[in-house]
PDB file of N, CA and C in Angstrom:
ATOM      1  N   UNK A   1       1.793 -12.126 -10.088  1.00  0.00           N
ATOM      2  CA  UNK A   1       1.857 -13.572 -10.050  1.00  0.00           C
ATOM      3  C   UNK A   1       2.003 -14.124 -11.473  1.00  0.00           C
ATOM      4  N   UNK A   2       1.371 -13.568 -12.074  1.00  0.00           N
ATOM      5  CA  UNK A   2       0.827 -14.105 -13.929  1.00  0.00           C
ATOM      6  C   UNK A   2       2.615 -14.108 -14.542  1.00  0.00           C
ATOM      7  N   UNK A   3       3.089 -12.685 -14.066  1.00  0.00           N
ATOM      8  CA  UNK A   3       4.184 -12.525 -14.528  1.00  0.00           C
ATOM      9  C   UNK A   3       5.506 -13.303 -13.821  1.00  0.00           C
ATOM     10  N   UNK A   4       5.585 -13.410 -12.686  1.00  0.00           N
ATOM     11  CA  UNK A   4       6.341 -14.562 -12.021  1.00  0.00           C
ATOM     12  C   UNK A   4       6.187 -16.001 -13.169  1.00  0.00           C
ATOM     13  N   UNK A   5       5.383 -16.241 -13.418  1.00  0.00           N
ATOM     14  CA  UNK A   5       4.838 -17.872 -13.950  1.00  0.00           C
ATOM     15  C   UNK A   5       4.990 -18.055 -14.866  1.00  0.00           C
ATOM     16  N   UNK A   6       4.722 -16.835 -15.620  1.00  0.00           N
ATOM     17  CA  UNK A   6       5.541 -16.615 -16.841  1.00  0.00           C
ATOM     18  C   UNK A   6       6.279 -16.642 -17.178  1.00  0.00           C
ATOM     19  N   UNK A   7       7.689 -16.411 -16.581  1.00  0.00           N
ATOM     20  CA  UNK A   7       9.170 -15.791 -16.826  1.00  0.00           C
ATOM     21  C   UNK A   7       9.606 -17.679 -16.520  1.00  0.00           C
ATOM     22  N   UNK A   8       8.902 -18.272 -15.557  1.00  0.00           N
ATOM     23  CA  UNK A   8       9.024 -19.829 -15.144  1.00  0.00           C
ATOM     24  C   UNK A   8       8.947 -20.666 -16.519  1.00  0.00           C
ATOM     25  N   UNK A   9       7.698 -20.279 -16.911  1.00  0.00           N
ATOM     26  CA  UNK A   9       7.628 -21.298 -18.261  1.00  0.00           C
ATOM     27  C   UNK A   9       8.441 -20.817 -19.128  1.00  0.00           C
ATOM     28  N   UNK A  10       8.267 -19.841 -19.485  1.00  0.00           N
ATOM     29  CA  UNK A  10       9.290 -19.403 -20.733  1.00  0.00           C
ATOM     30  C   UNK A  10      11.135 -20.020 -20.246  1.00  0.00           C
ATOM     31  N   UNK A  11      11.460 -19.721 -19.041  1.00  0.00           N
ATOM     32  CA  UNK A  11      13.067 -20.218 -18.861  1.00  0.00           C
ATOM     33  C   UNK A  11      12.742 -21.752 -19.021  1.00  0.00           C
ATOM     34  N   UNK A  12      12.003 -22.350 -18.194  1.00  0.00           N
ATOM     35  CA  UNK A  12      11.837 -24.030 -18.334  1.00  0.00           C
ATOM     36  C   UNK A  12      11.562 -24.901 -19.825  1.00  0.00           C
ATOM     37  N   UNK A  13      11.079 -24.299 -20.615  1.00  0.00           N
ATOM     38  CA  UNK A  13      10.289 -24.511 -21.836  1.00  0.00           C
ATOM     39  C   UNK A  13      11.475 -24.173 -22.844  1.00  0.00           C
ATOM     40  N   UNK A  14      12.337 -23.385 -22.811  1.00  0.00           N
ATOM     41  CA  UNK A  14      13.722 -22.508 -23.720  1.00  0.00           C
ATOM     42  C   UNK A  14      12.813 -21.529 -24.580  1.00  0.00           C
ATOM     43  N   UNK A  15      11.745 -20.304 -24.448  1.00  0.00           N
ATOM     44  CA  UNK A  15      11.448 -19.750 -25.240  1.00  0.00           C
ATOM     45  C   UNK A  15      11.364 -18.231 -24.605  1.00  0.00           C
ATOM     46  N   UNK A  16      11.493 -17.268 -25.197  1.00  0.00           N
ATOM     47  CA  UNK A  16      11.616 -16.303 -25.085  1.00  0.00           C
ATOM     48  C   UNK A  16      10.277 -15.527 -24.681  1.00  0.00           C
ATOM     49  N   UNK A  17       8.875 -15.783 -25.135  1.00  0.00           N
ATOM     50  CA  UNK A  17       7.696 -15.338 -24.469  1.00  0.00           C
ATOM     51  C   UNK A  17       6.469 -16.255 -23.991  1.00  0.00           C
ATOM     52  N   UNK A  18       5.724 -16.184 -23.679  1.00  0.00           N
ATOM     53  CA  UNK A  18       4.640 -17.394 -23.591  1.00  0.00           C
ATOM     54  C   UNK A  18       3.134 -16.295 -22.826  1.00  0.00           C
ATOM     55  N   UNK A  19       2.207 -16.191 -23.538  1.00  0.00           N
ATOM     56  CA  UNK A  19       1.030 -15.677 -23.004  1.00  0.00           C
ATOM     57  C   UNK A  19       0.047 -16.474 -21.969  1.00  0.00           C
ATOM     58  N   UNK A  20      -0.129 -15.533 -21.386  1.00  0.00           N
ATOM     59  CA  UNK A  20      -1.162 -16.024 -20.088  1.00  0.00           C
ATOM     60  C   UNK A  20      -1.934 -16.898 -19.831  1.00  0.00           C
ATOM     61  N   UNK A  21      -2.888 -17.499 -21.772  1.00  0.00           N
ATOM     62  CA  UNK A  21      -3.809 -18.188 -22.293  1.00  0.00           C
ATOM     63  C   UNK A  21      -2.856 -19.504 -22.600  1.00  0.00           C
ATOM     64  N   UNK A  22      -1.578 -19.209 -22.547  1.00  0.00           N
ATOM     65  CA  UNK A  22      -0.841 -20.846 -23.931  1.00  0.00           C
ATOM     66  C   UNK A  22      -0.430 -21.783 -22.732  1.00  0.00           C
ATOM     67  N   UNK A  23      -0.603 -22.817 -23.203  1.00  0.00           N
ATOM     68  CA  UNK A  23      -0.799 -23.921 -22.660  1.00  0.00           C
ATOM     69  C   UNK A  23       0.783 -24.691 -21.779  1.00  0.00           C
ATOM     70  N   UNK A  24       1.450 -25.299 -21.117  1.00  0.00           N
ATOM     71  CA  UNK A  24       2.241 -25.422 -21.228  1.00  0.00           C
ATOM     72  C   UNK A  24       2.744 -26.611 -21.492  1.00  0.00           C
ATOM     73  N   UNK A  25       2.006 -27.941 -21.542  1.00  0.00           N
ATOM     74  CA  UNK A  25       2.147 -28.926 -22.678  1.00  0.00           C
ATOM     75  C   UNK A  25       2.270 -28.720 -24.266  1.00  0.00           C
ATOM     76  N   UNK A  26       1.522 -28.013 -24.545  1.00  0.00           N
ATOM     77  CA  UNK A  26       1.337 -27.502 -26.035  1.00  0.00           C
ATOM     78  C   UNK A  26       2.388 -26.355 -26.552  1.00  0.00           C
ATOM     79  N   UNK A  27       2.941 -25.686 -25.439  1.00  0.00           N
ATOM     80  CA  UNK A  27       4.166 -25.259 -25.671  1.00  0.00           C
ATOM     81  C   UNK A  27       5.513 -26.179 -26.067  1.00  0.00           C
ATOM     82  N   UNK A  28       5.506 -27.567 -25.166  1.00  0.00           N
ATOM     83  CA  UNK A  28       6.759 -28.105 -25.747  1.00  0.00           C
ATOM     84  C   UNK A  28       6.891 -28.547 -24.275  1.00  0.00           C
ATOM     85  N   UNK A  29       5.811 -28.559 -22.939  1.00  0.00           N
ATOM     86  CA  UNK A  29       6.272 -28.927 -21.814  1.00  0.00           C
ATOM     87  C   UNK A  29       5.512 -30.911 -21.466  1.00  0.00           C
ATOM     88  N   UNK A  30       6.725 -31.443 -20.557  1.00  0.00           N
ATOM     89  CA  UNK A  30       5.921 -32.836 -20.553  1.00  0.00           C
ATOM     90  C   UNK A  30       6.051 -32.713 -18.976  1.00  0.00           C
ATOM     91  N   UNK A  31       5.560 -34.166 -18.052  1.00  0.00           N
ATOM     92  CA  UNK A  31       5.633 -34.461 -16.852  1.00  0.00           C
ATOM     93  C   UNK A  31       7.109 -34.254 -16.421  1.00  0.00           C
ATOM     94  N   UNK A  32       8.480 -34.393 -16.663  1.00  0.00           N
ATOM     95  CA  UNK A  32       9.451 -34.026 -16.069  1.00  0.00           C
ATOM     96  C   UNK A  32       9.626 -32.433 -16.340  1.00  0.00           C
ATOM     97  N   UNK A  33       9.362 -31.557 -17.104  1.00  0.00           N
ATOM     98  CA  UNK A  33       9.031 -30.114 -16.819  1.00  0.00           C
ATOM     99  C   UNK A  33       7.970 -29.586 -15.752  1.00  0.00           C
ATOM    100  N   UNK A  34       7.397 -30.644 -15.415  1.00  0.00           N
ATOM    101  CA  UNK A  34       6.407 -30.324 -14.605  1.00  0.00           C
ATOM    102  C   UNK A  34       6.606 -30.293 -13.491  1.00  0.00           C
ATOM    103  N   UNK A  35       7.046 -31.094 -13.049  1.00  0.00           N
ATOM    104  CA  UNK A  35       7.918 -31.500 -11.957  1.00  0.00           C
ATOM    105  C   UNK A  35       8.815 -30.520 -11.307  1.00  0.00           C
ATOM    106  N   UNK A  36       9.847 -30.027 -12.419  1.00  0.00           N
ATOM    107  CA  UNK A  36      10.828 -28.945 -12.389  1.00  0.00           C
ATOM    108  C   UNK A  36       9.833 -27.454 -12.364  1.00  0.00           C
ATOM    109  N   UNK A  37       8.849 -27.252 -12.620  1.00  0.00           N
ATOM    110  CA  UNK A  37       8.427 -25.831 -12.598  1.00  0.00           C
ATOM    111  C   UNK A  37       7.689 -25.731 -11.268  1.00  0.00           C
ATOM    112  N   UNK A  38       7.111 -27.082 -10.907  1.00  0.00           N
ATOM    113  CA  UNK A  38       6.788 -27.198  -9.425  1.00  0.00           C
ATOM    114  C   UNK A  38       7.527 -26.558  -8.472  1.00  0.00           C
ATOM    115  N   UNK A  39       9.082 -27.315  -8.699  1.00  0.00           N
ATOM    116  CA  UNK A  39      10.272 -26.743  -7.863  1.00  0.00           C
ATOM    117  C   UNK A  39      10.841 -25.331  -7.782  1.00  0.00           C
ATOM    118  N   UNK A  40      10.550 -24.985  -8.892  1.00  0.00           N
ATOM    119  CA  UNK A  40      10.665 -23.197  -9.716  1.00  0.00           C
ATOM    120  C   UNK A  40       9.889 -22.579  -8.785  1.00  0.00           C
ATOM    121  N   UNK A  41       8.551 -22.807  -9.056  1.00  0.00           N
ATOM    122  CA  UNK A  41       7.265 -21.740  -7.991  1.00  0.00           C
ATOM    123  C   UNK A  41       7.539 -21.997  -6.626  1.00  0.00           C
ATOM    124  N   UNK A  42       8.230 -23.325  -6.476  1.00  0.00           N
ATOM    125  CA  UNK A  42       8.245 -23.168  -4.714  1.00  0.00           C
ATOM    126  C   UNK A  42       9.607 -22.139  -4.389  1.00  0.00           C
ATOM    127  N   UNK A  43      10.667 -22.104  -5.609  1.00  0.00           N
ATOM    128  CA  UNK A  43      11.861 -21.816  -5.337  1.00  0.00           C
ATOM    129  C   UNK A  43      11.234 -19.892  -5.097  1.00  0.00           C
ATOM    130  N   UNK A  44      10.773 -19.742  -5.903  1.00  0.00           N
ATOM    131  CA  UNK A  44      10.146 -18.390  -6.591  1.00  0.00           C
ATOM    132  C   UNK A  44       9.217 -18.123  -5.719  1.00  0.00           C
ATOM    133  N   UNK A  45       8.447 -18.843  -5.234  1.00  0.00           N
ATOM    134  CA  UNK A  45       7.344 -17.836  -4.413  1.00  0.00           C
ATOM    135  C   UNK A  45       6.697 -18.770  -3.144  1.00  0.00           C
ATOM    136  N   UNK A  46       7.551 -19.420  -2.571  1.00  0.00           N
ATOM    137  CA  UNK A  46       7.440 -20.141  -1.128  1.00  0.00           C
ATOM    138  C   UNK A  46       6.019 -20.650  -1.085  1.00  0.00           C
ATOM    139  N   UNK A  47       5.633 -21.528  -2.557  1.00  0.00           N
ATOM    140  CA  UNK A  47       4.786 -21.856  -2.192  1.00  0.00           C
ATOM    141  C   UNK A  47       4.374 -23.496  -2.684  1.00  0.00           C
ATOM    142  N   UNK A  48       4.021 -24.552  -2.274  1.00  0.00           N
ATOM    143  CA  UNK A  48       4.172 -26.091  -2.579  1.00  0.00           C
ATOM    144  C   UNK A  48       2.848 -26.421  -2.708  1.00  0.00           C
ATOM    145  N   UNK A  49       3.048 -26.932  -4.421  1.00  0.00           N
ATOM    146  CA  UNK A  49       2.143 -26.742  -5.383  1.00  0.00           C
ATOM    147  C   UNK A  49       2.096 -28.368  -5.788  1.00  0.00           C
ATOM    148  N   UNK A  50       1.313 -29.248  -5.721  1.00  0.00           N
ATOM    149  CA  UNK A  50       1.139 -30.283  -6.394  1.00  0.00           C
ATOM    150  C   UNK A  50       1.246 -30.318  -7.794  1.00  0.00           C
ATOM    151  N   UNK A  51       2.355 -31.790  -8.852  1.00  0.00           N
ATOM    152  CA  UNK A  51       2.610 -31.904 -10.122  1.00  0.00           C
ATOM    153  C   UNK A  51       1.189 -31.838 -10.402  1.00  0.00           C
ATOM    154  N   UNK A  52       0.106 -32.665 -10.160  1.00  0.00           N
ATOM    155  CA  UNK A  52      -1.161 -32.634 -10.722  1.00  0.00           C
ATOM    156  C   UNK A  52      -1.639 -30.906 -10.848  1.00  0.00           C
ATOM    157  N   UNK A  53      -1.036 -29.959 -10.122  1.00  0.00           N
ATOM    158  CA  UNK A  53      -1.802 -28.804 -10.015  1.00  0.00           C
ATOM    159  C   UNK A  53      -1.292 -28.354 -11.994  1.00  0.00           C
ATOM    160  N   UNK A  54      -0.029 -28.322 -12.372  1.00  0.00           N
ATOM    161  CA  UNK A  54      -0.115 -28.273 -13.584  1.00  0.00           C
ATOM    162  C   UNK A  54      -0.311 -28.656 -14.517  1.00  0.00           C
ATOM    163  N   UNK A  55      -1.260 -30.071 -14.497  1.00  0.00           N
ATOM    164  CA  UNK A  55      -1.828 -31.071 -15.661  1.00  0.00           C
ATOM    165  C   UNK A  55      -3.266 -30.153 -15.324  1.00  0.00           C
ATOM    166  N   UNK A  56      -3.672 -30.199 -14.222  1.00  0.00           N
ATOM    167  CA  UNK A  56      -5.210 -29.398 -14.098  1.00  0.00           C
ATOM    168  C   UNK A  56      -5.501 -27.748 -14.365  1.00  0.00           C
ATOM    169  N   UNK A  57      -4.081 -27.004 -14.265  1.00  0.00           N
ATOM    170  CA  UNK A  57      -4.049 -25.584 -14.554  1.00  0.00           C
ATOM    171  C   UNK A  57      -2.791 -25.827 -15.730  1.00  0.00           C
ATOM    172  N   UNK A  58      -2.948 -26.159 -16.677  1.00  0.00           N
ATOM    173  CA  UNK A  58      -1.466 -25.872 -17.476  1.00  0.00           C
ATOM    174  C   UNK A  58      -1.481 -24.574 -17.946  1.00  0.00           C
ATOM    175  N   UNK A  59      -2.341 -23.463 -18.022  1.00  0.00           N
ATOM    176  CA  UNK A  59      -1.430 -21.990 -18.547  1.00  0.00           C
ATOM    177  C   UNK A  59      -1.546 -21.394 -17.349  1.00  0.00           C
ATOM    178  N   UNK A  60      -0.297 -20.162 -18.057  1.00  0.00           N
ATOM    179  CA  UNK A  60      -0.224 -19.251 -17.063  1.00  0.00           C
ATOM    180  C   UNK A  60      -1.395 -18.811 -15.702  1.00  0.00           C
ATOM    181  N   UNK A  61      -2.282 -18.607 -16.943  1.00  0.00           N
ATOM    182  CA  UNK A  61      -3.733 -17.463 -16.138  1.00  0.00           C
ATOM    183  C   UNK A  61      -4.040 -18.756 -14.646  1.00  0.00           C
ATOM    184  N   UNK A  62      -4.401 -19.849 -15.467  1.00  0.00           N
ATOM    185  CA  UNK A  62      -5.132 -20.808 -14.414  1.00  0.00           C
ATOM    186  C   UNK A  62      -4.374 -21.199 -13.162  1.00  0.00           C
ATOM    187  N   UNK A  63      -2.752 -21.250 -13.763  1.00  0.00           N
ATOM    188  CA  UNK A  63      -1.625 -22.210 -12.555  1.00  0.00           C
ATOM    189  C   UNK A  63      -1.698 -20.226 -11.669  1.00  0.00           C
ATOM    190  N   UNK A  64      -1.354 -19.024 -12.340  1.00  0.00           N
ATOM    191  CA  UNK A  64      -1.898 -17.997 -11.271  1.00  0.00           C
ATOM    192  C   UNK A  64      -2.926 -17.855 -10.383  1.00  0.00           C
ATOM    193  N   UNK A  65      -4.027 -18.563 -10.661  1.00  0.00           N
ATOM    194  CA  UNK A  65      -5.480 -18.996  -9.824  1.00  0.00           C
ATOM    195  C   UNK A  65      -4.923 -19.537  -8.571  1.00  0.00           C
ATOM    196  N   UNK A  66      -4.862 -20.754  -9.089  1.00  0.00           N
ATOM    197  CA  UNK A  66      -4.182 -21.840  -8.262  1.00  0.00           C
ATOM    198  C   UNK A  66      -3.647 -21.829  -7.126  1.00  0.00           C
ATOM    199  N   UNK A  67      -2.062 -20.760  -7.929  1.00  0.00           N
ATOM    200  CA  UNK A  67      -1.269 -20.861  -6.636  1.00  0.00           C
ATOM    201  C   UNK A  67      -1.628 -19.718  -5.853  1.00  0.00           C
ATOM    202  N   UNK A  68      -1.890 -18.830  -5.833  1.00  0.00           N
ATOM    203  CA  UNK A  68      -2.511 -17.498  -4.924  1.00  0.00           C
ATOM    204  C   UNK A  68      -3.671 -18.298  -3.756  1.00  0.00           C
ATOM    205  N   UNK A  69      -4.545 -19.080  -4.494  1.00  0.00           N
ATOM    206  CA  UNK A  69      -5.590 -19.895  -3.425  1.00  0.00           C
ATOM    207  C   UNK A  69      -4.644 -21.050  -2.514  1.00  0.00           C
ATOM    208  N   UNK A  70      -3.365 -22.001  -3.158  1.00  0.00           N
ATOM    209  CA  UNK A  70      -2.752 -22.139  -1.859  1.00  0.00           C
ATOM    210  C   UNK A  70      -1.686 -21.530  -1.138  1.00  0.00           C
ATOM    211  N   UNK A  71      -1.361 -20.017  -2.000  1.00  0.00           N
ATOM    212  CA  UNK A  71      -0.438 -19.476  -1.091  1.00  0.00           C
ATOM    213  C   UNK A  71      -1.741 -18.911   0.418  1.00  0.00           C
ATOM    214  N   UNK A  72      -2.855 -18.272   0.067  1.00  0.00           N
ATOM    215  CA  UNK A  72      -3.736 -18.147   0.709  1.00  0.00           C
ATOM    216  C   UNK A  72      -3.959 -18.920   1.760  1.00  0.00           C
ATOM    217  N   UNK A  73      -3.921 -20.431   1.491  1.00  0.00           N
ATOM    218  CA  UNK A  73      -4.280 -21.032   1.858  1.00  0.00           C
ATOM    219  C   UNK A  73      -3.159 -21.699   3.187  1.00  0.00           C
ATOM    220  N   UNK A  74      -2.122 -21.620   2.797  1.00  0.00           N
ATOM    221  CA  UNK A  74      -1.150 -21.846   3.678  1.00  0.00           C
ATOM    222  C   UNK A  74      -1.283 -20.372   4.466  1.00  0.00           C
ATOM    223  N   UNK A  75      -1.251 -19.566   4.090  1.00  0.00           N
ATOM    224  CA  UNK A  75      -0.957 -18.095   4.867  1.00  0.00           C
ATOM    225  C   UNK A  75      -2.259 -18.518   6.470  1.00  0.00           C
ATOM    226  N   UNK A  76      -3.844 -18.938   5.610  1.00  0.00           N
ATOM    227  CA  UNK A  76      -4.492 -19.038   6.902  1.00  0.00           C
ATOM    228  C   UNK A  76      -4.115 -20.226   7.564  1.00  0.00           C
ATOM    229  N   UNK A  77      -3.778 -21.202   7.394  1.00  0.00           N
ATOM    230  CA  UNK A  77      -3.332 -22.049   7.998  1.00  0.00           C
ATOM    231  C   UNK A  77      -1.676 -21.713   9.087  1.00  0.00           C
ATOM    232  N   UNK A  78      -1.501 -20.458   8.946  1.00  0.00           N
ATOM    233  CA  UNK A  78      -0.307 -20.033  10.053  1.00  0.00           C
ATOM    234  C   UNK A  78      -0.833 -19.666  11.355  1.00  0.00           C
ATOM    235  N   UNK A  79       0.083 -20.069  11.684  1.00  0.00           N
ATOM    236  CA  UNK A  79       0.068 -19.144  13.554  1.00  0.00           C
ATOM    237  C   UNK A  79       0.433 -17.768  14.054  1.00  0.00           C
ATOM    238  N   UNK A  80      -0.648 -17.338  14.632  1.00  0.00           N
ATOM    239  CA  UNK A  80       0.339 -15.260  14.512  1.00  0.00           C
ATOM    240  C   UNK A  80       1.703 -15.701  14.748  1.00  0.00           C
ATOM    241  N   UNK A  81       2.125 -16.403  15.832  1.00  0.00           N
ATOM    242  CA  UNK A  81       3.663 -16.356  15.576  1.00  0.00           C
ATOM    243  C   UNK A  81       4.448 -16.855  14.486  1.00  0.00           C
ATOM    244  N   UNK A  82       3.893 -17.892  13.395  1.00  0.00           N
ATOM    245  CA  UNK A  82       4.170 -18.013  11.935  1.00  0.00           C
ATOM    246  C   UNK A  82       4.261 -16.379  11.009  1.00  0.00           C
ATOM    247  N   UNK A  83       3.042 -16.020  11.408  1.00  0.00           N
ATOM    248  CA  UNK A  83       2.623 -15.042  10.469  1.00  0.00           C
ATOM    249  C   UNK A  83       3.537 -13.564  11.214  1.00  0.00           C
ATOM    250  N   UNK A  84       4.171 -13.558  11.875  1.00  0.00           N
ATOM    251  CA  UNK A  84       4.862 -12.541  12.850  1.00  0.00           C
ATOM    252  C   UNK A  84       6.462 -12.850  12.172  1.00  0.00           C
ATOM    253  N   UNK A  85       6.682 -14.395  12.368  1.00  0.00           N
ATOM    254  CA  UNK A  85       8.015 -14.789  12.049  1.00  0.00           C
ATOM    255  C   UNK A  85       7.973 -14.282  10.101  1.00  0.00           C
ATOM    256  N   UNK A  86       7.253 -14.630   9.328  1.00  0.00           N
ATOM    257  CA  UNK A  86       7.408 -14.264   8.038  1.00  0.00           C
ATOM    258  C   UNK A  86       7.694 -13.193   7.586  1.00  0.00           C
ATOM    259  N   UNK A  87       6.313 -12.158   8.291  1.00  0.00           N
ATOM    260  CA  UNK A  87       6.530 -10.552   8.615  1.00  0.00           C
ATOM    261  C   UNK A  87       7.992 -10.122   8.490  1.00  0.00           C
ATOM    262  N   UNK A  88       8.508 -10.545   9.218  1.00  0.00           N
ATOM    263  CA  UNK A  88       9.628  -9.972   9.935  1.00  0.00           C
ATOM    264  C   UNK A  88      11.290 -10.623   9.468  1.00  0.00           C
ATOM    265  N   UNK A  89      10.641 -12.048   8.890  1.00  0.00           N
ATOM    266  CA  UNK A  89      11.867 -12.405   7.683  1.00  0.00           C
ATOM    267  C   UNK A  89      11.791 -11.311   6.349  1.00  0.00           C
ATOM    268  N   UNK A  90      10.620 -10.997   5.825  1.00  0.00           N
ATOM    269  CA  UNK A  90      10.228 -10.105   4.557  1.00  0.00           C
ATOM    270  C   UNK A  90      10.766  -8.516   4.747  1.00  0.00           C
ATOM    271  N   UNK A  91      10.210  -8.166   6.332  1.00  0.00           N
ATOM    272  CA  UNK A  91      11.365  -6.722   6.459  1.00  0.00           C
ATOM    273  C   UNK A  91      12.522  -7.056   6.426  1.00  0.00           C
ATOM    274  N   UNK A  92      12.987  -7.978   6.773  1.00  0.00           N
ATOM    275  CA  UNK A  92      14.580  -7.834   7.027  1.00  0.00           C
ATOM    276  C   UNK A  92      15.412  -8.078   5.368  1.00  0.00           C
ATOM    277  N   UNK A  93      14.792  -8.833   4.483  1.00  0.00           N
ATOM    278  CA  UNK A  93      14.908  -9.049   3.206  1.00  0.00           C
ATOM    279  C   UNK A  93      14.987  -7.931   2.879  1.00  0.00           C
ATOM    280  N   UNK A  94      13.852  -7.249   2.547  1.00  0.00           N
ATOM    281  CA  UNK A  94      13.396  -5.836   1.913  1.00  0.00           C
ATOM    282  C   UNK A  94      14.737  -4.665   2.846  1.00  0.00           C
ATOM    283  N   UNK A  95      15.121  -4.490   3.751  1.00  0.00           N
ATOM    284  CA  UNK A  95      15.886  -3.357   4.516  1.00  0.00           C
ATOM    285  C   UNK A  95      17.580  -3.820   3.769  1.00  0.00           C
ATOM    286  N   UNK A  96      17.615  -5.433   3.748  1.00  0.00           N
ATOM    287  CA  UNK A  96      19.364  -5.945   3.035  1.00  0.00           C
ATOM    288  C   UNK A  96      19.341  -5.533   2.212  1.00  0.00           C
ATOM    289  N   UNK A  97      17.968  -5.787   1.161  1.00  0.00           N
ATOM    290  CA  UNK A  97      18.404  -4.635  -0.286  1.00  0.00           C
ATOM    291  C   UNK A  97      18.076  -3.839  -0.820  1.00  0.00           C
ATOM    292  N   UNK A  98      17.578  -3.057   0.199  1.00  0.00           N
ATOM    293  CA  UNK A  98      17.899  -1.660   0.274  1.00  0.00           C
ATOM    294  C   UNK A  98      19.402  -1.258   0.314  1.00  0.00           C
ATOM    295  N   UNK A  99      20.249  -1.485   1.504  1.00  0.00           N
ATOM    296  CA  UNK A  99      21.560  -1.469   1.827  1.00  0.00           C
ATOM    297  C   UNK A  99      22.019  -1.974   0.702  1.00  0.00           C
ATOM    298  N   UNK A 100      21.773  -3.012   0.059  1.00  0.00           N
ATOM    299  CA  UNK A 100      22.781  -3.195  -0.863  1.00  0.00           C
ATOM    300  C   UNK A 100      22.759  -2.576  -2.541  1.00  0.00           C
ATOM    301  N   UNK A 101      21.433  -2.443  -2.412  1.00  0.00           N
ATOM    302  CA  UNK A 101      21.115  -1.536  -3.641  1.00  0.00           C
ATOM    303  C   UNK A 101      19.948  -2.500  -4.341  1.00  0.00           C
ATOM    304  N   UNK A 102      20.158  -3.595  -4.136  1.00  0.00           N
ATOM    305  CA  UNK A 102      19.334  -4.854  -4.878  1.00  0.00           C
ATOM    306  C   UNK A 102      18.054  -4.620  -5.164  1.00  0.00           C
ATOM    307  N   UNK A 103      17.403  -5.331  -5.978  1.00  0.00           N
ATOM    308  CA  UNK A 103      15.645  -5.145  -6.082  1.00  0.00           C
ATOM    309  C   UNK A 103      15.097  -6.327  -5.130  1.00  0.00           C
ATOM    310  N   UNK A 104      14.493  -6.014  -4.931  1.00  0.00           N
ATOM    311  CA  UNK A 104      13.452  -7.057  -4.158  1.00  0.00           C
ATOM    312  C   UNK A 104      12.965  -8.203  -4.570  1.00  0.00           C
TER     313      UNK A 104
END
């Protein structure tokens, strides 16, 4: 996760590394980056994250807290047939690239 969020700030921000601890205001990020990295993590890891969640977690380590407790959090909030339908979108992902050679 740490490393997903990472690779987010660093492309959104224009810098080449950013540690787990650094901040992402204090990096060079404002409220319209915020906004946009919102859209990043949902794009990146299907998961819908409130702008306030990165004024209240701005580094890496904390916005990784965060979003794991509402990916969690949406996950219990599914229906076995939610949680059956996801299942089974994620094999079929994982088996295409295989076939195609792709990484996951």
């Amino acid at each position: 996760m740490e490393t997903i969020l990472a690779g987010l700030f660093a492309e959104l921000l224009g810098i080449n590394r950013i540690g787990v601890n650094d901040n992402f205001f204090e990096a060079g990020g404002h409220s319209l980056l915020a906004m946009r990295l919102v859209n990043h993590v949902r794009a990146a890891l299907g998961v819908s994250l409130p702008v306030r969640a990165i004024f209240m977690s701005p580094t890496v380590a904390e916005l990784a807290i965060h979003t794991e407790q509402a990916l969690t959090n949406e996950i219990e909030a599914m229906t076995a047939d939610e949680i059956e339908t996801a299942l089974g979108l994620a094999d079929e992902a994982g088996a295409s690239n295989a076939m195609t050679g792709s990484p996951e």
